[in-house]
C-alpha atoms as a PDB file:
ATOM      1  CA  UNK A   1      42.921 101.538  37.453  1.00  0.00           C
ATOM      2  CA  UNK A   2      45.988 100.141  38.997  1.00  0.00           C
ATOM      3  CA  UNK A   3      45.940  97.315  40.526  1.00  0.00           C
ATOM      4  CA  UNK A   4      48.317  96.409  43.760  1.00  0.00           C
ATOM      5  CA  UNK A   5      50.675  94.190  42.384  1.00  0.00           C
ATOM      6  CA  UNK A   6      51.261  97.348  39.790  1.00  0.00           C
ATOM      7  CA  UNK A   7      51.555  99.768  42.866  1.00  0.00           C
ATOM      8  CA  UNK A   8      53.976  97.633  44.586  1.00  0.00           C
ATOM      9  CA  UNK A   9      55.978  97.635  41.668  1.00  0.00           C
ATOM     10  CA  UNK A  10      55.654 101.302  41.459  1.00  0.00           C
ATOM     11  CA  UNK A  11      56.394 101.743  44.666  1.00  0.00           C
ATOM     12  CA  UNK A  12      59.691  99.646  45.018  1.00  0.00           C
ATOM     13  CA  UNK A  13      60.854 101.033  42.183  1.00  0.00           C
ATOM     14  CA  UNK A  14      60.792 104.555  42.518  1.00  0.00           C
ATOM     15  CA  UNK A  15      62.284 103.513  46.005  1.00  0.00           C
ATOM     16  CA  UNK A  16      65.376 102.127  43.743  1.00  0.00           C
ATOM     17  CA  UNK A  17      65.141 104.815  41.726  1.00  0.00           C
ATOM     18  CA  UNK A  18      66.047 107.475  43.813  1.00  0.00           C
ATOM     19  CA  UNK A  19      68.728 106.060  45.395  1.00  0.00           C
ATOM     20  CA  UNK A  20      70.346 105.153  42.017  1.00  0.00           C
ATOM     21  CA  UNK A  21      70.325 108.741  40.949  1.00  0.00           C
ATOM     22  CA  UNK A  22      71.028 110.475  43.803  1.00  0.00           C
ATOM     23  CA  UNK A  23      74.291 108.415  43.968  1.00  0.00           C
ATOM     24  CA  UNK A  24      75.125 109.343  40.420  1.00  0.00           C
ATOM     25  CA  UNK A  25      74.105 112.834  41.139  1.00  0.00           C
ATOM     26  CA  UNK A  26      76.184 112.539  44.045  1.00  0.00           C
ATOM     27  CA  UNK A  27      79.577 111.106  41.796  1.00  0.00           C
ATOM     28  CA  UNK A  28      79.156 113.672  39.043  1.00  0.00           C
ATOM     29  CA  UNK A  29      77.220 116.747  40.063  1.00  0.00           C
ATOM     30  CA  UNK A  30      77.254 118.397  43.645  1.00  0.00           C
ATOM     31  CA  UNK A  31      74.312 120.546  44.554  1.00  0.00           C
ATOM     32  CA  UNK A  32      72.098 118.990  42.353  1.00  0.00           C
ATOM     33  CA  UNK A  33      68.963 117.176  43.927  1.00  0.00           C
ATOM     34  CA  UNK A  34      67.288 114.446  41.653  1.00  0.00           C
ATOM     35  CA  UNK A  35      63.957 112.770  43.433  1.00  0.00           C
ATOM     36  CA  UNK A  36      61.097 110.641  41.638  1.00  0.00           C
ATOM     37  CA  UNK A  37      58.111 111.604  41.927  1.00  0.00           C
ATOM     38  CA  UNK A  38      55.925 109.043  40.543  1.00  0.00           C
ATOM     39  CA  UNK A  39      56.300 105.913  38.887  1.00  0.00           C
ATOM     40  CA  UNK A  40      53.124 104.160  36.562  1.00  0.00           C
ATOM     41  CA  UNK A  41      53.721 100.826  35.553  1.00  0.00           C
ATOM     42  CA  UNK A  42      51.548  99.088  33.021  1.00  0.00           C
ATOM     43  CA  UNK A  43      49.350  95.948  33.488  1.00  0.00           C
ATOM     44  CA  UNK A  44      51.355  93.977  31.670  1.00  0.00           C
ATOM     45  CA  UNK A  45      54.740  95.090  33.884  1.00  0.00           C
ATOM     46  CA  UNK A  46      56.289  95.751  30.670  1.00  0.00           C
ATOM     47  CA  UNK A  47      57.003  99.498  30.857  1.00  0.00           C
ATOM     48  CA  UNK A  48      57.254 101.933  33.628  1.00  0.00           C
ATOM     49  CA  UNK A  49      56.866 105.674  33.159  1.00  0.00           C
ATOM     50  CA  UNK A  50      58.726 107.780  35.284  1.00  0.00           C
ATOM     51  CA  UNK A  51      58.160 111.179  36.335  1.00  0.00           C
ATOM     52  CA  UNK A  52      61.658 113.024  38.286  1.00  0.00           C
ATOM     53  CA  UNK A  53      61.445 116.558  39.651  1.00  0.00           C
ATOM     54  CA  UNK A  54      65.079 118.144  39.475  1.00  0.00           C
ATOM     55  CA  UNK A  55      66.447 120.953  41.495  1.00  0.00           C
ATOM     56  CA  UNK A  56      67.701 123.228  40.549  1.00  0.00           C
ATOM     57  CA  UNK A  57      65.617 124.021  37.701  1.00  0.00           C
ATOM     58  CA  UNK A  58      68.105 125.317  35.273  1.00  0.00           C
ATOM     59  CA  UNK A  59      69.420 122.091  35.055  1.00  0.00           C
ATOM     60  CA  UNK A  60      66.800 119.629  34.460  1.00  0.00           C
ATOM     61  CA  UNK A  61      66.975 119.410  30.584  1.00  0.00           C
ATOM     62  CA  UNK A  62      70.452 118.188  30.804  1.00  0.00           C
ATOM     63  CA  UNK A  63      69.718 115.795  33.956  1.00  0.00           C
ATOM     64  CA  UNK A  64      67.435 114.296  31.980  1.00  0.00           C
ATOM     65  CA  UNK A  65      69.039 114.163  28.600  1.00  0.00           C
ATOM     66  CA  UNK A  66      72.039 112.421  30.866  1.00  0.00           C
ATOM     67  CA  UNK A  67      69.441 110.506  32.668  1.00  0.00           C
ATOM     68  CA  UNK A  68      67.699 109.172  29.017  1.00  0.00           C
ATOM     69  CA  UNK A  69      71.261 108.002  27.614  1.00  0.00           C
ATOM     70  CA  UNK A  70      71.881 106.248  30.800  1.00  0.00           C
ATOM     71  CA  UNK A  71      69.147 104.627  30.777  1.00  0.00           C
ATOM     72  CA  UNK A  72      70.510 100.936  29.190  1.00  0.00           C
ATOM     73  CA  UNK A  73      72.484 101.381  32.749  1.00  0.00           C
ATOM     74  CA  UNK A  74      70.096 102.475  34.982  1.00  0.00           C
ATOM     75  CA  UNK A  75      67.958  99.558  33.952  1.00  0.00           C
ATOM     76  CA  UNK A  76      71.004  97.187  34.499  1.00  0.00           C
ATOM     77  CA  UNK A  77      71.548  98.671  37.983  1.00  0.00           C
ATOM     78  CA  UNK A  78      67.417  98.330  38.437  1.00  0.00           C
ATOM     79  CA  UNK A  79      67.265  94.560  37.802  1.00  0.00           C
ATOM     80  CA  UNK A  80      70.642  94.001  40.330  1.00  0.00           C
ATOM     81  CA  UNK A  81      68.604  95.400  43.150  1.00  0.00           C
ATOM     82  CA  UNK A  82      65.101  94.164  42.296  1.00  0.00           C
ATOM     83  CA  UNK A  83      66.182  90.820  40.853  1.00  0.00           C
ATOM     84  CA  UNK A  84      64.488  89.161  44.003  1.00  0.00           C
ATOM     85  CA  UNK A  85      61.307  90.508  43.676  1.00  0.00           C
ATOM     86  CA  UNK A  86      60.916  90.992  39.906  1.00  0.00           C
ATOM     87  CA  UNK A  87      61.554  88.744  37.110  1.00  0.00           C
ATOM     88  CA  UNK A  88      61.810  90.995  34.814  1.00  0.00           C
ATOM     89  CA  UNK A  89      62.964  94.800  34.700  1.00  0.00           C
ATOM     90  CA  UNK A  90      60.229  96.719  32.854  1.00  0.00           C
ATOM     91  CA  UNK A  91      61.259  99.058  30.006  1.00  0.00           C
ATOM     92  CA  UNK A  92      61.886 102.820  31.535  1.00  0.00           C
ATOM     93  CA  UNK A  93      60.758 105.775  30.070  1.00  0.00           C
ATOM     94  CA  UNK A  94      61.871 108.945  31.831  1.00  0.00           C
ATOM     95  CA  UNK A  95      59.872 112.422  32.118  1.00  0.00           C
ATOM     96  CA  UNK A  96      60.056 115.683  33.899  1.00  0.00           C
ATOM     97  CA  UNK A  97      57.537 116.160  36.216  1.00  0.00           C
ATOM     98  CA  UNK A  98      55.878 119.749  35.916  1.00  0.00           C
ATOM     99  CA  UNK A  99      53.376 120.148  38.690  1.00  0.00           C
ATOM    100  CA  UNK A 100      55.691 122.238  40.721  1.00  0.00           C
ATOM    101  CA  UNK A 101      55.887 124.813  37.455  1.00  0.00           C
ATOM    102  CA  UNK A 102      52.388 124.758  37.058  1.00  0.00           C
ATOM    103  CA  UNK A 103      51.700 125.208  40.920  1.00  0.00           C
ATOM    104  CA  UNK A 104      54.200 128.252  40.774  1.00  0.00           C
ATOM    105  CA  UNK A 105      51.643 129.703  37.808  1.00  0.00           C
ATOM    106  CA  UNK A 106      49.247 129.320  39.626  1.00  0.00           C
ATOM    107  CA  UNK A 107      50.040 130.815  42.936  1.00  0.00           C
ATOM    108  CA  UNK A 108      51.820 133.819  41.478  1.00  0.00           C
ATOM    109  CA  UNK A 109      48.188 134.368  39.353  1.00  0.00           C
ATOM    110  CA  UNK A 110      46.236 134.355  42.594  1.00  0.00           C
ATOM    111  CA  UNK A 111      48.863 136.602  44.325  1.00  0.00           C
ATOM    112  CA  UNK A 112      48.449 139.179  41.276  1.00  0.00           C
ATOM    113  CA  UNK A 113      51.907 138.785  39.980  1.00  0.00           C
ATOM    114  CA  UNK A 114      50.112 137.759  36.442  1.00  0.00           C
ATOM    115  CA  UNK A 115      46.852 137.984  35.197  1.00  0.00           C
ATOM    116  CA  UNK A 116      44.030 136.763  37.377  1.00  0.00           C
ATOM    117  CA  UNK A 117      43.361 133.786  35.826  1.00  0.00           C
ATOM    118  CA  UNK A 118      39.817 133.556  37.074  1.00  0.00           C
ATOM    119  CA  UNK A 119      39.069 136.091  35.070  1.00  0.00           C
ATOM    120  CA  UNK A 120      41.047 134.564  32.236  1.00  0.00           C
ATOM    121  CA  UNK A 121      41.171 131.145  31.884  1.00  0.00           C
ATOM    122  CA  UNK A 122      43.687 131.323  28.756  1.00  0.00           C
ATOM    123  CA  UNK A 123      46.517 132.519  30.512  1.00  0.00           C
ATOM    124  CA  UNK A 124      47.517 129.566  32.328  1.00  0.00           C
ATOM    125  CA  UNK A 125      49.173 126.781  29.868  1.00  0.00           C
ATOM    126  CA  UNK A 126      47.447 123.580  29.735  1.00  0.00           C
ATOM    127  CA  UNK A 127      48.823 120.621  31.250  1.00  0.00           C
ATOM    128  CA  UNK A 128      49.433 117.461  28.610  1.00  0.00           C
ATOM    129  CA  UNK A 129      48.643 114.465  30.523  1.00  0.00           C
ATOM    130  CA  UNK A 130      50.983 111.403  29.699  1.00  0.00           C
END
């Protein structure tokens, strides 16, 4: 369980976050929209998983294979905003964040574009939780 000084962190900075990508998505790709969806710190602040959701889709394995390189400067960028609230910048680990995929599968099952999957379980892929 999280506790609040872990959400606050969370919370300012996915804040950060977004506005540091969406101003490089803004210098190097047009059209592209780059938001964070969720940020999980650990108790010990050292590490701080983040979860973007990319659109469009086609692109998101290169965002974040861009994003993952970057992300020696995207940390250095972190700790110049945050440096007054944080004394240290946690280590970031960046993942894409699937629930809109598997919310697609899901409505198109119960809309009969697939198999029903209340019927058959198997048909929808199973979720990995990280």
């Amino acid at each position: 369980m999280e506790t609040n000084r872990q959400k606050k962190i969370a919370g300012v900075l996915q804040k950060d976050l977004a506005d540091v990508l969406q101003h490089a998505a803004q210098d190097g790709m047009k059209g592209v929209i780059i938001s964070v969806t969720k940020v999980s710190v650990t108790s010990d602040l050292g590490q701080a998983k983040v979860f973007l959701s990319v659109f469009p889709q086609l692109k998101r394995e290169i965002i974040l294979k861009g994003v993952q390189e970057n992300t020696s400067t995207i940390r250095y960028e972190m700790a110049k905003r945050t440096r007054n609230q944080l004394r240290r910048m946690p280590e970031l680990s960046f993942f894409i964040d699937d629930s809109l995929d598997y919310i697609e599968d899901i409505d198109n099952a119960l809309k009969g574009k697939v198999d029903n999957p209340i019927k058959n379980p198997d048909i929808l892929d199973k979720r990995q939780k990280r």
